[in-house]
N, C-alpha and C. Protein backbone atom coordinates (compact mmCIF):
# COMPACT_ATOMS: atom_id res chain seq x y z
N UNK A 1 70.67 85.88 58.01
CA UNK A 1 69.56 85.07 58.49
C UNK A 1 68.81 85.87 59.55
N UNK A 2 67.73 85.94 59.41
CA UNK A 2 66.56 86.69 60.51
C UNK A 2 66.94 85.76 62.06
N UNK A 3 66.26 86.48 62.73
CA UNK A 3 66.15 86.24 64.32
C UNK A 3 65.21 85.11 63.99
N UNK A 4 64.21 84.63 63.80
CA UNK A 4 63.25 83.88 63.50
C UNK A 4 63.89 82.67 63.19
N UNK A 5 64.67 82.81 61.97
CA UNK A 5 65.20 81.27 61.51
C UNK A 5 66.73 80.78 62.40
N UNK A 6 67.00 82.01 63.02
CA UNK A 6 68.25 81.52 63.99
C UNK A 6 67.64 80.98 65.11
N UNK A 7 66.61 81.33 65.66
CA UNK A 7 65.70 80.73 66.91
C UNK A 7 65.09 79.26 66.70
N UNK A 8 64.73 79.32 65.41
CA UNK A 8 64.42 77.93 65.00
C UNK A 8 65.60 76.97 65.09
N UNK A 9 66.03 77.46 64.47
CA UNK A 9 67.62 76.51 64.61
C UNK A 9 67.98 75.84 65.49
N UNK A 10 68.26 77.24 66.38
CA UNK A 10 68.65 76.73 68.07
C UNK A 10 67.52 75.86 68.99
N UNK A 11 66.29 75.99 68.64
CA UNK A 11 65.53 74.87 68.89
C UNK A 11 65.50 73.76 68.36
N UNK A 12 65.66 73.13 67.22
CA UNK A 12 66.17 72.13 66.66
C UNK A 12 66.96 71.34 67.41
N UNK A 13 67.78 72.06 67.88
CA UNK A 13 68.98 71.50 68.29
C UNK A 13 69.36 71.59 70.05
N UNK A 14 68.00 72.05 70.59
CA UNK A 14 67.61 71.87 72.15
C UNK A 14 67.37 69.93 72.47
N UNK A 15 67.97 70.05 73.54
CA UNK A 15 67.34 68.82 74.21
C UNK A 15 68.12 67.24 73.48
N UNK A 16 68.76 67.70 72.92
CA UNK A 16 69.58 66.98 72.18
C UNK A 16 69.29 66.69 70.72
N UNK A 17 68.51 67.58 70.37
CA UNK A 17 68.01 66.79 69.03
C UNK A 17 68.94 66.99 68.19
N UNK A 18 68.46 65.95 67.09
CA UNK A 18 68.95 66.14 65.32
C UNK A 18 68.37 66.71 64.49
N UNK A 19 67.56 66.06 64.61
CA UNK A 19 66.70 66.46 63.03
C UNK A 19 65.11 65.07 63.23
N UNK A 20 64.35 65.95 62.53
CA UNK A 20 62.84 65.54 62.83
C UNK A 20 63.15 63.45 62.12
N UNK A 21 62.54 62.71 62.51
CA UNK A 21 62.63 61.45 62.09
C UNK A 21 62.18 61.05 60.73
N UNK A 22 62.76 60.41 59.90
CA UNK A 22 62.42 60.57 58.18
C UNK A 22 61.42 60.51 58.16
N UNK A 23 59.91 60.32 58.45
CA UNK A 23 58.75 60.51 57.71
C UNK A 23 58.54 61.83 58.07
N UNK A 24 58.57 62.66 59.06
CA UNK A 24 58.25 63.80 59.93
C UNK A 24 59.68 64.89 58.44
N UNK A 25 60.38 64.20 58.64
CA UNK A 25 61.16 65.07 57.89
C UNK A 25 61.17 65.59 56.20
N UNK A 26 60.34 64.19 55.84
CA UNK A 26 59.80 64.19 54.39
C UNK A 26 58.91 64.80 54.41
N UNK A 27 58.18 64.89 55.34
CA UNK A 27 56.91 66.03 55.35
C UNK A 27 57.21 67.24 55.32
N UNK A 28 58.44 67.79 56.25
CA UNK A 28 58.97 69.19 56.17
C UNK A 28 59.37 69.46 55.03
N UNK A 29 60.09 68.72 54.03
CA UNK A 29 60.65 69.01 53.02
C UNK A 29 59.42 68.99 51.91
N UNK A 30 58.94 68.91 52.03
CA UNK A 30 57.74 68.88 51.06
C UNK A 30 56.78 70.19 51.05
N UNK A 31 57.28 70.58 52.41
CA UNK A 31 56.73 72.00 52.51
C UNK A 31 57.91 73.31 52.34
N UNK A 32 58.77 72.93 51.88
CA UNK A 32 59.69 73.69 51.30
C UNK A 32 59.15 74.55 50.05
N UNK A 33 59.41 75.91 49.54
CA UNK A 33 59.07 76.29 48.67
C UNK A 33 60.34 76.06 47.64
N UNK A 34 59.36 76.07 46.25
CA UNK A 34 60.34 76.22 45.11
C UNK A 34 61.51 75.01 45.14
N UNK A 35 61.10 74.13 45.12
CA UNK A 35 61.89 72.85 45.48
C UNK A 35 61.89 72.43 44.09
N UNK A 36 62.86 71.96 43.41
CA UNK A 36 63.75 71.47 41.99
C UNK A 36 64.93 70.84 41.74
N UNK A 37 64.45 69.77 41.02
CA UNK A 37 65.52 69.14 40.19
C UNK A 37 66.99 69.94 39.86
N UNK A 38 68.10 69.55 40.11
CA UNK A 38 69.17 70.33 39.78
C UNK A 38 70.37 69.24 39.57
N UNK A 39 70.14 68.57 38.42
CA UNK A 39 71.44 67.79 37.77
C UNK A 39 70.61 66.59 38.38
N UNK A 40 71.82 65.91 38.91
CA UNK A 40 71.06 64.33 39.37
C UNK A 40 70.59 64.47 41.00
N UNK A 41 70.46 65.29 41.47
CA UNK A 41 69.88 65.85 42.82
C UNK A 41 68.87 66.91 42.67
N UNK A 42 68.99 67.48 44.07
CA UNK A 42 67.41 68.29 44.23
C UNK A 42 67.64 69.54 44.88
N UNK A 43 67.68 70.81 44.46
CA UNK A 43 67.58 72.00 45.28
C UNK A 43 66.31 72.71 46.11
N UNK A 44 66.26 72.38 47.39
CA UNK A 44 67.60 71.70 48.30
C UNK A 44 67.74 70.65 48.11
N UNK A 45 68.55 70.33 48.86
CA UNK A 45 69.07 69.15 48.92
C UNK A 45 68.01 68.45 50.09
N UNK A 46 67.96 66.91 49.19
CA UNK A 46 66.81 66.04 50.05
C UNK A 46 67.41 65.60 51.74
N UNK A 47 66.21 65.42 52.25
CA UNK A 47 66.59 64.97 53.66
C UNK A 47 67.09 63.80 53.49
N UNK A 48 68.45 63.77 54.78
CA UNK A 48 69.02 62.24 54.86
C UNK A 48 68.46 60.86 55.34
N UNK A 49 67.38 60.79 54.51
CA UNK A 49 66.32 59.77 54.95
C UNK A 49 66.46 58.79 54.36
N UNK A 50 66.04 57.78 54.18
CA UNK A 50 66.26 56.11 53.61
C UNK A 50 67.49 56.12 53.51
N UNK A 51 68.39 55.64 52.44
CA UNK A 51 69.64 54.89 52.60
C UNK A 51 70.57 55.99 53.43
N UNK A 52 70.33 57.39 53.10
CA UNK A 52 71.22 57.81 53.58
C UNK A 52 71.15 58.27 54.97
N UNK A 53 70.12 57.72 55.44
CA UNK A 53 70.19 58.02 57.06
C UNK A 53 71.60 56.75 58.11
N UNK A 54 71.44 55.74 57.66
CA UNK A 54 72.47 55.41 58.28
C UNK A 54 73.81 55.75 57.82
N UNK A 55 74.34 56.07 57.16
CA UNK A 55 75.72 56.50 56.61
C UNK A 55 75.78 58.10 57.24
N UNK A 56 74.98 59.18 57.48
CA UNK A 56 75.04 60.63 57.93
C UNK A 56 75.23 60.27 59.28
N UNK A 57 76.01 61.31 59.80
CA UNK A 57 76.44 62.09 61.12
C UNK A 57 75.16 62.62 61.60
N UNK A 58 75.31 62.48 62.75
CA UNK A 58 74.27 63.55 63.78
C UNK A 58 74.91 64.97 63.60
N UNK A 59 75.58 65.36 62.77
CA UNK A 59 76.20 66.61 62.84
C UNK A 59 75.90 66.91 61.08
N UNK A 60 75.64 66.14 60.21
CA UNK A 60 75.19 66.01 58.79
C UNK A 60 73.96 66.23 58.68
N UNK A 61 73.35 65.31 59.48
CA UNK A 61 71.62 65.55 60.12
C UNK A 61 71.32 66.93 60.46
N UNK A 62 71.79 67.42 61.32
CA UNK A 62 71.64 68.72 61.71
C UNK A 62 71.79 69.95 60.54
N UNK A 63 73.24 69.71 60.45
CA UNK A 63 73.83 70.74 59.03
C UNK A 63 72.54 71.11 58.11
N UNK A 64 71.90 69.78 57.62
CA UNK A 64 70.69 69.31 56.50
C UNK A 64 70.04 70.00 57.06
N UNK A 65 69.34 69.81 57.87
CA UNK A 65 68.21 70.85 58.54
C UNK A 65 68.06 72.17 58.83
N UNK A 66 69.29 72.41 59.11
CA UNK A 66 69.72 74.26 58.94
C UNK A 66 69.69 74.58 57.89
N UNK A 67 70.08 74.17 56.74
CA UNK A 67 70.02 74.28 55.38
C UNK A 67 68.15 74.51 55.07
N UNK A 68 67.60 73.05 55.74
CA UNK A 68 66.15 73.84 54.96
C UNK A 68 65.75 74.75 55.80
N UNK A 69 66.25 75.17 56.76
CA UNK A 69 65.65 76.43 57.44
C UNK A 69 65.88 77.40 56.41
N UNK A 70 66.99 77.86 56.13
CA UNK A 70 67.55 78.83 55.39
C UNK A 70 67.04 78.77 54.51
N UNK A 71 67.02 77.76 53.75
CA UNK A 71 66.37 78.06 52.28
C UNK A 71 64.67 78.34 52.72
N UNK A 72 64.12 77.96 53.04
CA UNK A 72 62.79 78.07 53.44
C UNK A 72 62.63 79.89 53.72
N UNK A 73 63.90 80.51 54.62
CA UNK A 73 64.16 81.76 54.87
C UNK A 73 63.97 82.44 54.10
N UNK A 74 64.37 81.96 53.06
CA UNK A 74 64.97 82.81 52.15
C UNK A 74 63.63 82.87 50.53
N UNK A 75 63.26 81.61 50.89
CA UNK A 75 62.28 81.12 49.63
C UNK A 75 60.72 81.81 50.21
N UNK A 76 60.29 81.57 51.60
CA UNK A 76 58.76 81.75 52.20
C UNK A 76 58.18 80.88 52.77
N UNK A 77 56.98 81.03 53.63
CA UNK A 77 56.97 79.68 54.17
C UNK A 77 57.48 79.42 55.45
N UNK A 78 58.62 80.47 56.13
CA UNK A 78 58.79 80.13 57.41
C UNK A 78 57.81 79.90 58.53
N UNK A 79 57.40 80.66 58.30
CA UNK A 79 56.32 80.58 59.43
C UNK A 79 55.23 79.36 59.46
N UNK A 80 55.35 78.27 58.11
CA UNK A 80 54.41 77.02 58.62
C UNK A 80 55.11 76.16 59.02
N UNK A 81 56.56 76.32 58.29
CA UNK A 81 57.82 75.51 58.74
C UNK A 81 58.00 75.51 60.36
N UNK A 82 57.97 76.52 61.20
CA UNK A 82 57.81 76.78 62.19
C UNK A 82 56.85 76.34 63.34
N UNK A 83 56.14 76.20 62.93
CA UNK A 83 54.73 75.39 63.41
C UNK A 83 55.14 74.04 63.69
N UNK A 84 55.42 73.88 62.32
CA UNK A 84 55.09 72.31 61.89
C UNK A 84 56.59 71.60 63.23
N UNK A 85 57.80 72.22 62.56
CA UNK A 85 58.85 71.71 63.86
C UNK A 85 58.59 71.76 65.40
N UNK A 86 57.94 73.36 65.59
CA UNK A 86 57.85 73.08 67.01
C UNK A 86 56.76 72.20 68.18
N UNK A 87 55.72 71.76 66.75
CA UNK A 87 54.47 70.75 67.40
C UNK A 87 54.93 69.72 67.43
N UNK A 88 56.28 69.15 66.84
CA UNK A 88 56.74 67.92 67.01
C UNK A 88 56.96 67.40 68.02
N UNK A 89 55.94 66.16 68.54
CA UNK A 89 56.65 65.91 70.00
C UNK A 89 58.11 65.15 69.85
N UNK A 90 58.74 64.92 71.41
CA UNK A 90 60.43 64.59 71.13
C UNK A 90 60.28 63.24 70.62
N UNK A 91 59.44 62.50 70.61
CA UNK A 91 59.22 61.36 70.05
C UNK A 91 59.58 61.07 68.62
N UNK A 92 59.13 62.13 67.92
CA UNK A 92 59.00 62.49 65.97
C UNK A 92 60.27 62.95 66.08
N UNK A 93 61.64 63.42 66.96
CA UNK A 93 62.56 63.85 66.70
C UNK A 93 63.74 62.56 66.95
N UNK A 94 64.92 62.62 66.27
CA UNK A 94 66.02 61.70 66.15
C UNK A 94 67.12 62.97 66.93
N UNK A 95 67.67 62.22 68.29
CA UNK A 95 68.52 62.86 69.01
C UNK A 95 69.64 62.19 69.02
N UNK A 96 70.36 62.91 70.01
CA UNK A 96 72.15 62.46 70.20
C UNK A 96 72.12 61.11 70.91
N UNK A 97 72.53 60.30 70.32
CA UNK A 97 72.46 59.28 71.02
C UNK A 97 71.94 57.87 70.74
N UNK A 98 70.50 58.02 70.08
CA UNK A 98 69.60 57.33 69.36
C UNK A 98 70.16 56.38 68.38
């Protein structure tokens, strides 16, 4: 993983956060590249948003989100991905605690 998507990361996860709040987060994932159907799920794997936001961990939440960093890393695209997370005010973000 580049310096870039490890920095992202570790911002993610400043200040207590989780992971961006499901509409904010459906938006990120939508800006994922190369995003596909794979059996009865989705590569990547979809954000833990509607039903499965209450059943996930703040530590599942997170996991998920490192994941689309990486793939995003790895696919292209970091750099709007990047944008887009760090203009989030803490408001659009779901933290420890919440």
């Amino acid at each position: 993983m580049n310096e870039t998507a490890k920095s992202l990361i570790a911002y993610c996860s400043e200040n207590g956060r989780v992971c961006p709040l499901p509409e904010k987060w459906n938006q990120l994932w939508e800006k994922l590249p190369n995003r596909a159907r794979k059996g009865a799920g989705w590569e990547p794997p979809l954000p833990l948003i509607l039903g499965a936001w209450n059943y996930s961990s703040g530590l599942e939440k997170m996991h998920r989100l490192s994941e689309h960093i990486e793939w995003v890393e790895k696919h292209g695209n970091l750099s709007e991905v990047e944008v887009f997370l760090r203009n989030l005010s803490e408001n659009e973000w779901h933290h420890l605690g919440d």
